[in-house]
N, C-alpha and C. Protein backbone atom coordinates (compact mmCIF):
# COMPACT_ATOMS: atom_id res chain seq x y z
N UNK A 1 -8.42 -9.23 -7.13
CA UNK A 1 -8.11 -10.25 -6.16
C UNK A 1 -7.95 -9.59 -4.79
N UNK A 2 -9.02 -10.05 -3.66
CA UNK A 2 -8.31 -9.66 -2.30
C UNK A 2 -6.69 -9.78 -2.07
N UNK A 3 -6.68 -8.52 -1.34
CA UNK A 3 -5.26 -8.18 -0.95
C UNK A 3 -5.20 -8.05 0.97
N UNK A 4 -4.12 -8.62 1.70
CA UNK A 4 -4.24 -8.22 2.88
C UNK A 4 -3.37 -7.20 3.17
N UNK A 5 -3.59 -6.10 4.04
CA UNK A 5 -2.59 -5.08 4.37
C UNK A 5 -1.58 -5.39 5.63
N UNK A 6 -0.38 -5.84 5.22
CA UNK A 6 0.33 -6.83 6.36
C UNK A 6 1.02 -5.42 7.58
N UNK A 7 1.32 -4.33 6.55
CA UNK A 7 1.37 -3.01 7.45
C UNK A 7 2.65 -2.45 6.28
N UNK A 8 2.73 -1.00 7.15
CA UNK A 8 3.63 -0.09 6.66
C UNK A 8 5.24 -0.44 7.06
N UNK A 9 5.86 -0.66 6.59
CA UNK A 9 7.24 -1.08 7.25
C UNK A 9 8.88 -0.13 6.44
N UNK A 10 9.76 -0.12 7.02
CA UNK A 10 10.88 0.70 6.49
C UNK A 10 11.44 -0.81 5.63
N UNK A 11 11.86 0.22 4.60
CA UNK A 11 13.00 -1.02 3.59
C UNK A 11 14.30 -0.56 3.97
N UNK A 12 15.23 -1.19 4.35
CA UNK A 12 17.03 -0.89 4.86
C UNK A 12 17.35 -1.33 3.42
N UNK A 13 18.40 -0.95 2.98
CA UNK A 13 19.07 0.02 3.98
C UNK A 13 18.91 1.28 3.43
N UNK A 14 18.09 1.62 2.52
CA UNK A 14 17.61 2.72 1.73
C UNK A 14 16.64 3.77 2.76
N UNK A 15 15.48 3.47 4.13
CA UNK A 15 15.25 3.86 4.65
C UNK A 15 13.91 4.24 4.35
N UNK A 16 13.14 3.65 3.16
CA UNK A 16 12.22 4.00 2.44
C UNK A 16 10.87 3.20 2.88
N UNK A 17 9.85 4.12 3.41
CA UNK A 17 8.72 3.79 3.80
C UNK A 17 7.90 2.60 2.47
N UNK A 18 7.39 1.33 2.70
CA UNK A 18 6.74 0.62 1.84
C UNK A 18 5.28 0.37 2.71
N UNK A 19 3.75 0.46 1.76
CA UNK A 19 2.78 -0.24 2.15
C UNK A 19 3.09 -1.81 1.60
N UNK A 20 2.89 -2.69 2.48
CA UNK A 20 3.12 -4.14 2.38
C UNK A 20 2.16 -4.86 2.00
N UNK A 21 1.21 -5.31 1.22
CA UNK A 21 -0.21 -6.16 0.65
C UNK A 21 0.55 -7.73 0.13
N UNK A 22 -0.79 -8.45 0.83
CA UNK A 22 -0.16 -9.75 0.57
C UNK A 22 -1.91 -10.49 -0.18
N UNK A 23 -1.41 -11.43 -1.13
CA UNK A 23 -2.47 -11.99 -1.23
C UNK A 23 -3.50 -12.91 -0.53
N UNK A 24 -4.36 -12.75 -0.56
CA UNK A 24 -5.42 -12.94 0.30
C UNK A 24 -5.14 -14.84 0.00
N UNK A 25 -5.40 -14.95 -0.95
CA UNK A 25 -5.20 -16.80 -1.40
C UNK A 25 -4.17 -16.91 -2.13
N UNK A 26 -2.96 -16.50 -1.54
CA UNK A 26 -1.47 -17.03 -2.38
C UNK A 26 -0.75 -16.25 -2.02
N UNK A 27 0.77 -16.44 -2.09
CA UNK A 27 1.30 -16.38 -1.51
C UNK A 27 2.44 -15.32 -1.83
N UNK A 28 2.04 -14.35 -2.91
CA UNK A 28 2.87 -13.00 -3.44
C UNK A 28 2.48 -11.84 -2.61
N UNK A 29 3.66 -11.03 -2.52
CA UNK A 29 3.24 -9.79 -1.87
C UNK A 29 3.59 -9.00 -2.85
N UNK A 30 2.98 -7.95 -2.01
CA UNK A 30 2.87 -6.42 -2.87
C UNK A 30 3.29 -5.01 -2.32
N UNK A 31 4.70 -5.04 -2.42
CA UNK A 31 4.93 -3.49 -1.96
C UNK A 31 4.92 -2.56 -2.73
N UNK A 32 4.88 -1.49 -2.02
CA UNK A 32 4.38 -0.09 -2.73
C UNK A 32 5.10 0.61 -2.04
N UNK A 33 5.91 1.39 -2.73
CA UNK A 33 6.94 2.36 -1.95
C UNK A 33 6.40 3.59 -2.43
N UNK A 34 6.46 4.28 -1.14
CA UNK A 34 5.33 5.46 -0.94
C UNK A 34 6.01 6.50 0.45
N UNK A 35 5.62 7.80 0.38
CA UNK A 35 6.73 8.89 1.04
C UNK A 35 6.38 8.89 2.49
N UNK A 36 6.71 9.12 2.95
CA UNK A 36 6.79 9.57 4.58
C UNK A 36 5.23 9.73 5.12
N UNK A 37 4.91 11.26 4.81
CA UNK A 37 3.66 11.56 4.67
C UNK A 37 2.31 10.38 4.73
N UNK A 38 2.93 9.71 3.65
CA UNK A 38 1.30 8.90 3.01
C UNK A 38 1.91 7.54 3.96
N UNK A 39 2.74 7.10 4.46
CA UNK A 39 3.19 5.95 5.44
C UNK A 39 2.29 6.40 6.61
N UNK A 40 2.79 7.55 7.44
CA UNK A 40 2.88 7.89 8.48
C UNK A 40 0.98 7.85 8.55
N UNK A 41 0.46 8.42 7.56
CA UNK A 41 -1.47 8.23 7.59
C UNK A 41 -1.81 6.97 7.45
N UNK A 42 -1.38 6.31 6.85
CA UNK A 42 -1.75 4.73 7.14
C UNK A 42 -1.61 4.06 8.78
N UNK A 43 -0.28 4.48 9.58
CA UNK A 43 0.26 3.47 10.33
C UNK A 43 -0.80 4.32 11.44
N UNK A 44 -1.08 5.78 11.29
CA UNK A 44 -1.75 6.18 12.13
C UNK A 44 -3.55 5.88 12.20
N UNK A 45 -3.93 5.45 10.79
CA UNK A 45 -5.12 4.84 10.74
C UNK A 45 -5.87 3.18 11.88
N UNK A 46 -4.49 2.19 10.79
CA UNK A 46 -3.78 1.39 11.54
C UNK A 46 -4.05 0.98 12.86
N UNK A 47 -3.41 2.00 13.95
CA UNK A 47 -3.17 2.55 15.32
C UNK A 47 -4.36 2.01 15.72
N UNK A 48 -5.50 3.39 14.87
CA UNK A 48 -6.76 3.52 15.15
C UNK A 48 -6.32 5.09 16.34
N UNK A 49 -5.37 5.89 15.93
CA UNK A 49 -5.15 6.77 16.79
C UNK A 49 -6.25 8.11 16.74
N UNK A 50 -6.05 9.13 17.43
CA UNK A 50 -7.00 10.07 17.10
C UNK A 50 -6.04 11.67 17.40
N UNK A 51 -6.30 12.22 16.27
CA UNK A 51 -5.31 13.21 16.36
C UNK A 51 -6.37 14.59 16.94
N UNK A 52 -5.46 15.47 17.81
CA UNK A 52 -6.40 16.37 17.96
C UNK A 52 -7.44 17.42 17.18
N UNK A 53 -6.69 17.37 16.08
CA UNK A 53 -7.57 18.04 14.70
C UNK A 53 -7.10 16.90 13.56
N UNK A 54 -8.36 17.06 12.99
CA UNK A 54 -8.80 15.41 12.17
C UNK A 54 -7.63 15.56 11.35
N UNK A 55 -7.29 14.48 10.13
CA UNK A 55 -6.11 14.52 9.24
C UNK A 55 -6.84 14.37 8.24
N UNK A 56 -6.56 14.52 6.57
CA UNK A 56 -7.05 14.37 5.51
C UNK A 56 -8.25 13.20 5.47
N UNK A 57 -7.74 12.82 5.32
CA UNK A 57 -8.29 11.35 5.46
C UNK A 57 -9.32 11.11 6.73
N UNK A 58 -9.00 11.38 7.84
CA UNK A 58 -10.50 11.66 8.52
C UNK A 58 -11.36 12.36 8.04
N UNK A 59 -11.21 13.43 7.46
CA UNK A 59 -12.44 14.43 7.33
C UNK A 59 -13.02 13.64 6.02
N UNK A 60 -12.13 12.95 4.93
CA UNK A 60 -13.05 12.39 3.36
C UNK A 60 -13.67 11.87 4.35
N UNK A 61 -13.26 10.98 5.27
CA UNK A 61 -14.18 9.37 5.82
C UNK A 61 -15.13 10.26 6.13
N UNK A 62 -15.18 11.60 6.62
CA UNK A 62 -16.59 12.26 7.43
C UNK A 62 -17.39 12.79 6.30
N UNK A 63 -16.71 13.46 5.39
CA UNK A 63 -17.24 13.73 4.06
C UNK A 63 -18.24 12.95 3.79
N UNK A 64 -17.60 11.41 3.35
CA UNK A 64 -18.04 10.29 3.00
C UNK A 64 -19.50 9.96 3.64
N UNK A 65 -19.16 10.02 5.06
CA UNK A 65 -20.84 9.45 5.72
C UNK A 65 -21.57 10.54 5.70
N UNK A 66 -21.16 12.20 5.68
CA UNK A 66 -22.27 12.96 5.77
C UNK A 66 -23.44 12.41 4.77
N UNK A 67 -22.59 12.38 3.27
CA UNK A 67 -23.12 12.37 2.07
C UNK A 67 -23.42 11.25 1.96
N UNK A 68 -23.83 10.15 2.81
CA UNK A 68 -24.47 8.61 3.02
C UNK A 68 -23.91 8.34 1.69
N UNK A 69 -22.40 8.36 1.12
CA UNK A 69 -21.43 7.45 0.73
C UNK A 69 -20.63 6.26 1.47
N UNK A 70 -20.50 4.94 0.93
CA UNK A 70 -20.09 4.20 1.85
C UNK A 70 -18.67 3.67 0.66
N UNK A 71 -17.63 3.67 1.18
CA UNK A 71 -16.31 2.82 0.29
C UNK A 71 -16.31 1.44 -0.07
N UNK A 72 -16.91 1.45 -1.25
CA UNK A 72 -17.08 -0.50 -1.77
C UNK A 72 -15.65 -1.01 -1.39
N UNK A 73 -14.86 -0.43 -1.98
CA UNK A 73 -13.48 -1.34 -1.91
C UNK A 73 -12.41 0.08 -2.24
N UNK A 74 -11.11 -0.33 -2.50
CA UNK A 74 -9.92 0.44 -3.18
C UNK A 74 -9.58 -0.76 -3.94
N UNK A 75 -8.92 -0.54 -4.98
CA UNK A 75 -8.19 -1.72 -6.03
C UNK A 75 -7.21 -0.86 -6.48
N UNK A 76 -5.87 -1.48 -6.49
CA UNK A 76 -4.91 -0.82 -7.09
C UNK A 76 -4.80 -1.90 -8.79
N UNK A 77 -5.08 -1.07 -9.61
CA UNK A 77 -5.63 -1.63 -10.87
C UNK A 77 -4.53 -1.66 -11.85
N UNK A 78 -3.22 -0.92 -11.86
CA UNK A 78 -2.49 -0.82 -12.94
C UNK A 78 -1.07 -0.60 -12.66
N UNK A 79 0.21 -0.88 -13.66
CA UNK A 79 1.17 -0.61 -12.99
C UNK A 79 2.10 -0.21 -14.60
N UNK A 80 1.54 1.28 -14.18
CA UNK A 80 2.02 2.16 -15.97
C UNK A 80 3.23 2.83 -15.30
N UNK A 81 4.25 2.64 -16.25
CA UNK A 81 5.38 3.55 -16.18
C UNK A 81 5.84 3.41 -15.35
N UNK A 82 5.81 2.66 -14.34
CA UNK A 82 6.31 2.09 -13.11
C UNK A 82 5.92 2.81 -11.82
N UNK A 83 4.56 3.28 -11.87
CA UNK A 83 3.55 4.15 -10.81
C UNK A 83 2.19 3.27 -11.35
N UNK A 84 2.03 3.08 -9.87
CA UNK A 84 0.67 2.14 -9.47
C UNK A 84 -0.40 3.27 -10.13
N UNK A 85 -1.57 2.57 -10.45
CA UNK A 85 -2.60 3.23 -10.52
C UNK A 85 -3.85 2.63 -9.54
N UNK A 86 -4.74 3.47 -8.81
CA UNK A 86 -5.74 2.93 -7.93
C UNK A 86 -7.01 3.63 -8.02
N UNK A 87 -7.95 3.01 -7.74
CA UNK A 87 -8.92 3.67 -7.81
C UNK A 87 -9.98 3.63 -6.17
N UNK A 88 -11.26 4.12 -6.15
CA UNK A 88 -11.98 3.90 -4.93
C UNK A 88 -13.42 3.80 -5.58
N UNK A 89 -14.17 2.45 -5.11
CA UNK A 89 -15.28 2.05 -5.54
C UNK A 89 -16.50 2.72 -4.36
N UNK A 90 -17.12 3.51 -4.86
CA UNK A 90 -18.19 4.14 -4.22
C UNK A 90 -19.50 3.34 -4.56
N UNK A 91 -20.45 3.57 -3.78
CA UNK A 91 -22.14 3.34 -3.51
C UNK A 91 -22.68 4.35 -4.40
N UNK A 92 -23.07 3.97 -5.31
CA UNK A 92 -23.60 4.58 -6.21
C UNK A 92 -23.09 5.87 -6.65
N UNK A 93 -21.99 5.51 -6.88
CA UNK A 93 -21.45 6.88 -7.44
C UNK A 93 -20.21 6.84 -8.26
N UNK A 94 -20.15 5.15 -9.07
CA UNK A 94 -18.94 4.71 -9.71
C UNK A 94 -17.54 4.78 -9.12
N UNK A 95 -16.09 5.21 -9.82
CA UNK A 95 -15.29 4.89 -9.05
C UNK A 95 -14.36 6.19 -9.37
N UNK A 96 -13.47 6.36 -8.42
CA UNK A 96 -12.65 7.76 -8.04
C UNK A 96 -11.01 6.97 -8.20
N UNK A 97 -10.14 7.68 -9.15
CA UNK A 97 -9.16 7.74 -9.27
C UNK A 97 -8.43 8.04 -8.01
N UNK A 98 -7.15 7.44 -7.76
CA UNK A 98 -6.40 7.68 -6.58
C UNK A 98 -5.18 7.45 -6.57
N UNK A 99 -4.20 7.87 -5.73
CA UNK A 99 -2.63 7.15 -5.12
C UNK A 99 -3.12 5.86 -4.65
N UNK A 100 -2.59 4.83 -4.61
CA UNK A 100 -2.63 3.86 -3.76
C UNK A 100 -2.64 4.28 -1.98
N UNK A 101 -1.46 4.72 -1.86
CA UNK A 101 -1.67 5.27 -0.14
C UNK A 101 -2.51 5.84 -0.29
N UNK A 102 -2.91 6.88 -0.98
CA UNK A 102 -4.63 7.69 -0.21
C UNK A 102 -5.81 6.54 0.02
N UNK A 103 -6.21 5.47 -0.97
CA UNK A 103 -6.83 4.61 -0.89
C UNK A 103 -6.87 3.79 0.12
N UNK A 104 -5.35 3.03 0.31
CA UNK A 104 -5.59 2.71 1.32
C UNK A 104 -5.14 3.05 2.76
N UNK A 105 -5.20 4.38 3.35
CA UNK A 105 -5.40 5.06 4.51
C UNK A 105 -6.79 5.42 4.25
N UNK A 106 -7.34 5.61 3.59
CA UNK A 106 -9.03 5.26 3.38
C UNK A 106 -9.68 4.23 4.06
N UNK A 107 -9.62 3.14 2.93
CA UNK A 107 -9.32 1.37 3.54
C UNK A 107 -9.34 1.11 4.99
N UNK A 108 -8.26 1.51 5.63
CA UNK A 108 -8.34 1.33 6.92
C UNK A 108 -9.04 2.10 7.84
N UNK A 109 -9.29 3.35 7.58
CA UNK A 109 -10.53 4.04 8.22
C UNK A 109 -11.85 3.52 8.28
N UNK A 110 -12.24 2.89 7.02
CA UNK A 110 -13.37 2.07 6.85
C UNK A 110 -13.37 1.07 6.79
N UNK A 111 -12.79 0.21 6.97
CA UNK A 111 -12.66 -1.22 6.48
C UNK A 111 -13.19 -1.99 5.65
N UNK A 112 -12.93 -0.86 4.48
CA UNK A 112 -13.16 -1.10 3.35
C UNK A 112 -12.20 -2.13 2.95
N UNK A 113 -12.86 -3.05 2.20
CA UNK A 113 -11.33 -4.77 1.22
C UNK A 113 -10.60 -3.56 0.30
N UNK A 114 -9.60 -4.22 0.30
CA UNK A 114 -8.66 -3.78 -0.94
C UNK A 114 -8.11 -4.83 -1.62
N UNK A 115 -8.64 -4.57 -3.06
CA UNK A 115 -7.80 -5.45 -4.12
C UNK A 115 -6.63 -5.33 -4.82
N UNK A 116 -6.20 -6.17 -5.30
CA UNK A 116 -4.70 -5.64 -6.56
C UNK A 116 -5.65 -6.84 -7.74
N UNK A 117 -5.10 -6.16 -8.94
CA UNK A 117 -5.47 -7.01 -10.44
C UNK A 117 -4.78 -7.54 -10.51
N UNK A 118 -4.91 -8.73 -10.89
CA UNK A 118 -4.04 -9.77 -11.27
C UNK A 118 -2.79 -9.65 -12.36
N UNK A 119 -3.54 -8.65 -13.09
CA UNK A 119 -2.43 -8.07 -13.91
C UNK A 119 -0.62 -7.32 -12.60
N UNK A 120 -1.43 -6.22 -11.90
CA UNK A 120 -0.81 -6.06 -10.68
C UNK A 120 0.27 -7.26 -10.24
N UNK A 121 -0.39 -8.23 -9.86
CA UNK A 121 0.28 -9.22 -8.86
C UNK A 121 1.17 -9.91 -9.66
N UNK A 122 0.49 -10.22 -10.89
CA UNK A 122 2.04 -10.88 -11.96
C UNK A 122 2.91 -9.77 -12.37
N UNK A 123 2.87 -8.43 -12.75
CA UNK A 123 3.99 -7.78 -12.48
C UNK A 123 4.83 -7.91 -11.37
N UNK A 124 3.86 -7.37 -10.55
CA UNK A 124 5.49 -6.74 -9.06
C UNK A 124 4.85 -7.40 -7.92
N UNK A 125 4.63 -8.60 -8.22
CA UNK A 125 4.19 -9.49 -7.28
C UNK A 125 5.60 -10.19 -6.73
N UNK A 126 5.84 -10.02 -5.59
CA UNK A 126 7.19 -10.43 -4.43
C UNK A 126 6.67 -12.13 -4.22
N UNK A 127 7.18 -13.21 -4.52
CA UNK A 127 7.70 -13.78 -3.79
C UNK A 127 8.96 -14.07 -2.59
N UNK A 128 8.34 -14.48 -1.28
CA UNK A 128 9.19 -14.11 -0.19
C UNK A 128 9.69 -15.58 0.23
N UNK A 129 10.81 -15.83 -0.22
CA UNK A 129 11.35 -17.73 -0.23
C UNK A 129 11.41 -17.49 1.84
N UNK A 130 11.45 -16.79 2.56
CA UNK A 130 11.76 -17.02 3.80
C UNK A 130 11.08 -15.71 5.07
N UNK A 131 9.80 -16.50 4.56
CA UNK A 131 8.52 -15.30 5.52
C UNK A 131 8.72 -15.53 6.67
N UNK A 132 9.99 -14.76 7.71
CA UNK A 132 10.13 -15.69 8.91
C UNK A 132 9.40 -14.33 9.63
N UNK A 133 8.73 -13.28 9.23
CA UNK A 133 8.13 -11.94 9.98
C UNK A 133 8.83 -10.65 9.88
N UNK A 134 10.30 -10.82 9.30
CA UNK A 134 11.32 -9.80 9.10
C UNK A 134 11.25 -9.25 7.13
N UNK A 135 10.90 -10.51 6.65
CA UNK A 135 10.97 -10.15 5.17
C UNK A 135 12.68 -10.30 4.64
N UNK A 136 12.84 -11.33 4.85
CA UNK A 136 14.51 -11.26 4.51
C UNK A 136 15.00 -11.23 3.07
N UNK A 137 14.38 -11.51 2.31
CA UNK A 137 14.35 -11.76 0.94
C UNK A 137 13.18 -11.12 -0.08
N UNK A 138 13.47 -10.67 -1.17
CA UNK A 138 12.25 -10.52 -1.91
C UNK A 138 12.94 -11.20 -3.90
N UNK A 139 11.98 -11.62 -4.08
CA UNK A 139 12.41 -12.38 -5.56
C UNK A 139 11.51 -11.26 -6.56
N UNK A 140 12.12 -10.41 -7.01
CA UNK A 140 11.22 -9.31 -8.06
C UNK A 140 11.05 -9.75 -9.21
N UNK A 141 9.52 -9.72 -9.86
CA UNK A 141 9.24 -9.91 -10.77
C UNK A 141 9.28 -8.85 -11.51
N UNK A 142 10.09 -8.72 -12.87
CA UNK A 142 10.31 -7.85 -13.41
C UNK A 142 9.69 -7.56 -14.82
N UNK A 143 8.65 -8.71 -15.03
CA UNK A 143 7.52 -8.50 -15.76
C UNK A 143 7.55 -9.99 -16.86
N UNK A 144 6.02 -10.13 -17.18
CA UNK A 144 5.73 -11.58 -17.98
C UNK A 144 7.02 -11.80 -19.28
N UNK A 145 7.41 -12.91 -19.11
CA UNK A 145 8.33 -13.45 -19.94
C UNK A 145 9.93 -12.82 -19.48
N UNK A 146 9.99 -12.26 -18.45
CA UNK A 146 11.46 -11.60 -18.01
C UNK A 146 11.99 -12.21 -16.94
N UNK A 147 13.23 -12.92 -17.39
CA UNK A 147 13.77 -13.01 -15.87
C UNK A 147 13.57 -12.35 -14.74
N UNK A 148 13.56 -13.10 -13.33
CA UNK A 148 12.81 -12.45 -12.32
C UNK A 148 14.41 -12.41 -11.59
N UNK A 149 14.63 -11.06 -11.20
CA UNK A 149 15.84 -10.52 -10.59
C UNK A 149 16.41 -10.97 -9.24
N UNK A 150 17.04 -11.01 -8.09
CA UNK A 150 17.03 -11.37 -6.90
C UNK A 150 17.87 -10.00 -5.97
N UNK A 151 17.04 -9.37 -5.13
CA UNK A 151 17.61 -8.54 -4.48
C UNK A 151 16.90 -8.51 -3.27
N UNK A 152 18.24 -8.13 -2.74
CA UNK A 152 18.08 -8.47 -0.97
C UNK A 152 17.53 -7.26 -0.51
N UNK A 153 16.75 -7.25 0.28
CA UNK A 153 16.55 -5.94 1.04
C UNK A 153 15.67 -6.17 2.43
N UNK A 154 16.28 -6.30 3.14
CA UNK A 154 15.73 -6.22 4.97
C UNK A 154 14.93 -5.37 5.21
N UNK A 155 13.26 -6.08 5.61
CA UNK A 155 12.88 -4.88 6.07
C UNK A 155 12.32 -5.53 7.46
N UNK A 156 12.73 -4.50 8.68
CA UNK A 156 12.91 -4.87 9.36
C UNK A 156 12.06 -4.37 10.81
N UNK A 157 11.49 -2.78 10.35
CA UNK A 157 10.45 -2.78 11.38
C UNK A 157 9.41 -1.56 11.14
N UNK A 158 8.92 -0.94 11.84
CA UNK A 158 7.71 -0.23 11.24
C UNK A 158 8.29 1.05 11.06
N UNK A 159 7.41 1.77 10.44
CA UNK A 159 7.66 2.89 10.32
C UNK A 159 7.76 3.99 11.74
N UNK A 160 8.71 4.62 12.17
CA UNK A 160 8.66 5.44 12.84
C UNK A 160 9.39 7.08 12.66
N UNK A 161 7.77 8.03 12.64
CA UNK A 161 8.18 9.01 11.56
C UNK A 161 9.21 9.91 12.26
N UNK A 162 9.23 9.46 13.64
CA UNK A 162 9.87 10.91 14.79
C UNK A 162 11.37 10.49 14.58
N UNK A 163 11.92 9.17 13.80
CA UNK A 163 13.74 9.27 13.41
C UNK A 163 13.78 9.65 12.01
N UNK A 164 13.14 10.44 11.30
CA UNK A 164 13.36 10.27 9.63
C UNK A 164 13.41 11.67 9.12
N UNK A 165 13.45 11.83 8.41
CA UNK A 165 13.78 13.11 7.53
C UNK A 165 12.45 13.11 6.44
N UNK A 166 11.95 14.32 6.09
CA UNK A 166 10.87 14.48 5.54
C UNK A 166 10.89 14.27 4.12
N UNK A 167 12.43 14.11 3.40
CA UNK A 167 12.44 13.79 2.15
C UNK A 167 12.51 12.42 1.27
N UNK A 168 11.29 11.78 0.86
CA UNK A 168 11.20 10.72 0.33
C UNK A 168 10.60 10.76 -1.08
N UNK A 169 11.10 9.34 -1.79
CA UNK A 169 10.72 9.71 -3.03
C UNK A 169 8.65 9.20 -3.09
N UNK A 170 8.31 9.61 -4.36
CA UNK A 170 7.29 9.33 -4.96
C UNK A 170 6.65 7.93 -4.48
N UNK A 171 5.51 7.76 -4.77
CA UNK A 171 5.63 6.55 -5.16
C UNK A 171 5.69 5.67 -6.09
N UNK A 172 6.90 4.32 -6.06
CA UNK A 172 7.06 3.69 -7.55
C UNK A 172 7.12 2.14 -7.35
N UNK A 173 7.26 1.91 -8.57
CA UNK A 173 7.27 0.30 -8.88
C UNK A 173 7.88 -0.71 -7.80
N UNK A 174 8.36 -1.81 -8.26
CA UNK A 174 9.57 -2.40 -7.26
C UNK A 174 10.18 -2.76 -8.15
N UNK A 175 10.10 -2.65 -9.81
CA UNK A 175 11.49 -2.51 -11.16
C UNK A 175 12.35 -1.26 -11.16
């Protein structure tokens, strides 16, 4: 299922960088809590900034066109053990295992679509009872046939890497 990338944003009061995906035709989101590092390459993709010596992720994208590869899509396809699984759909060349953030700081280099499986979206698919642009609420789905939990968590503005500390966790579920 198309996914939109609404952006990288901090979760309070924990301080924890999330990629934010919302569904393209409905109305669940999809965060992905993901470290400093893999935030900070997205928001700088994002930007559309240009660093004086390329970053990871610039040079695949250059990789990519030397070798007249083009990025079908990213799909984040699975949600084992409470770590996303993603992959990257290539032009004739099947599909490449991934982090979700590497995929999509990919994604946005190319503007390449990114999907989530539906399987995905009924797990840790967020309903947000009060999308006023801040995210005041999130209703966690804590999986088919389980009560769905209610926890508050403000998130409240973008990532900015020059107040933070370099130690963040992995990336994981939202159970």
């Amino acid at each position: 299922m198309p996914v939109t990338l609404i952006g990288v944003r901090v979760e309070q009061p924990s301080n924890s960088p999330i990629i934010l995906l919302k569904e393209a035709h409905g109305d669940r989101y999809l965060p992905i809590w993901v470290g400093e590092v893999e935030a900070t390459a997205i928001a700088i993709g994002l930007q559309g900034a240009v660093s004086a010596k390329p970053l990871t992720h610039d040079v695949f994208c250059d990789v990519l066109n030397r070798l007249g590869v083009q990025l079908l899509n990213v799909t984040v396809s699975a949600l084992k053990d409470g770590i996303f699984e993603s992959y990257l759909s290539l032009s004739g060349h099947g599909t490449v295992t991934c982090r979700p953030s590497d995929g999509i700081a990919l994604a946005v280099r190319t503007g390449a679509p990114i999907l989530a499986s539906a399987e995905v979206l009924d797990i840790a698919g967020v309903a947000l009872p009060n999308d006023d642009g801040h995210l005041s609420a999130l209703v966690l789905r804590s999986g088919p046939g389980r009560e769905p939990r209610i926890c508050i968590r403000p998130i409240t503005r973008p990532v900015n890497s020059a107040a933070r500390t370099a130690s963040w966790p992995s990336e994981k579920s939202v159970n």
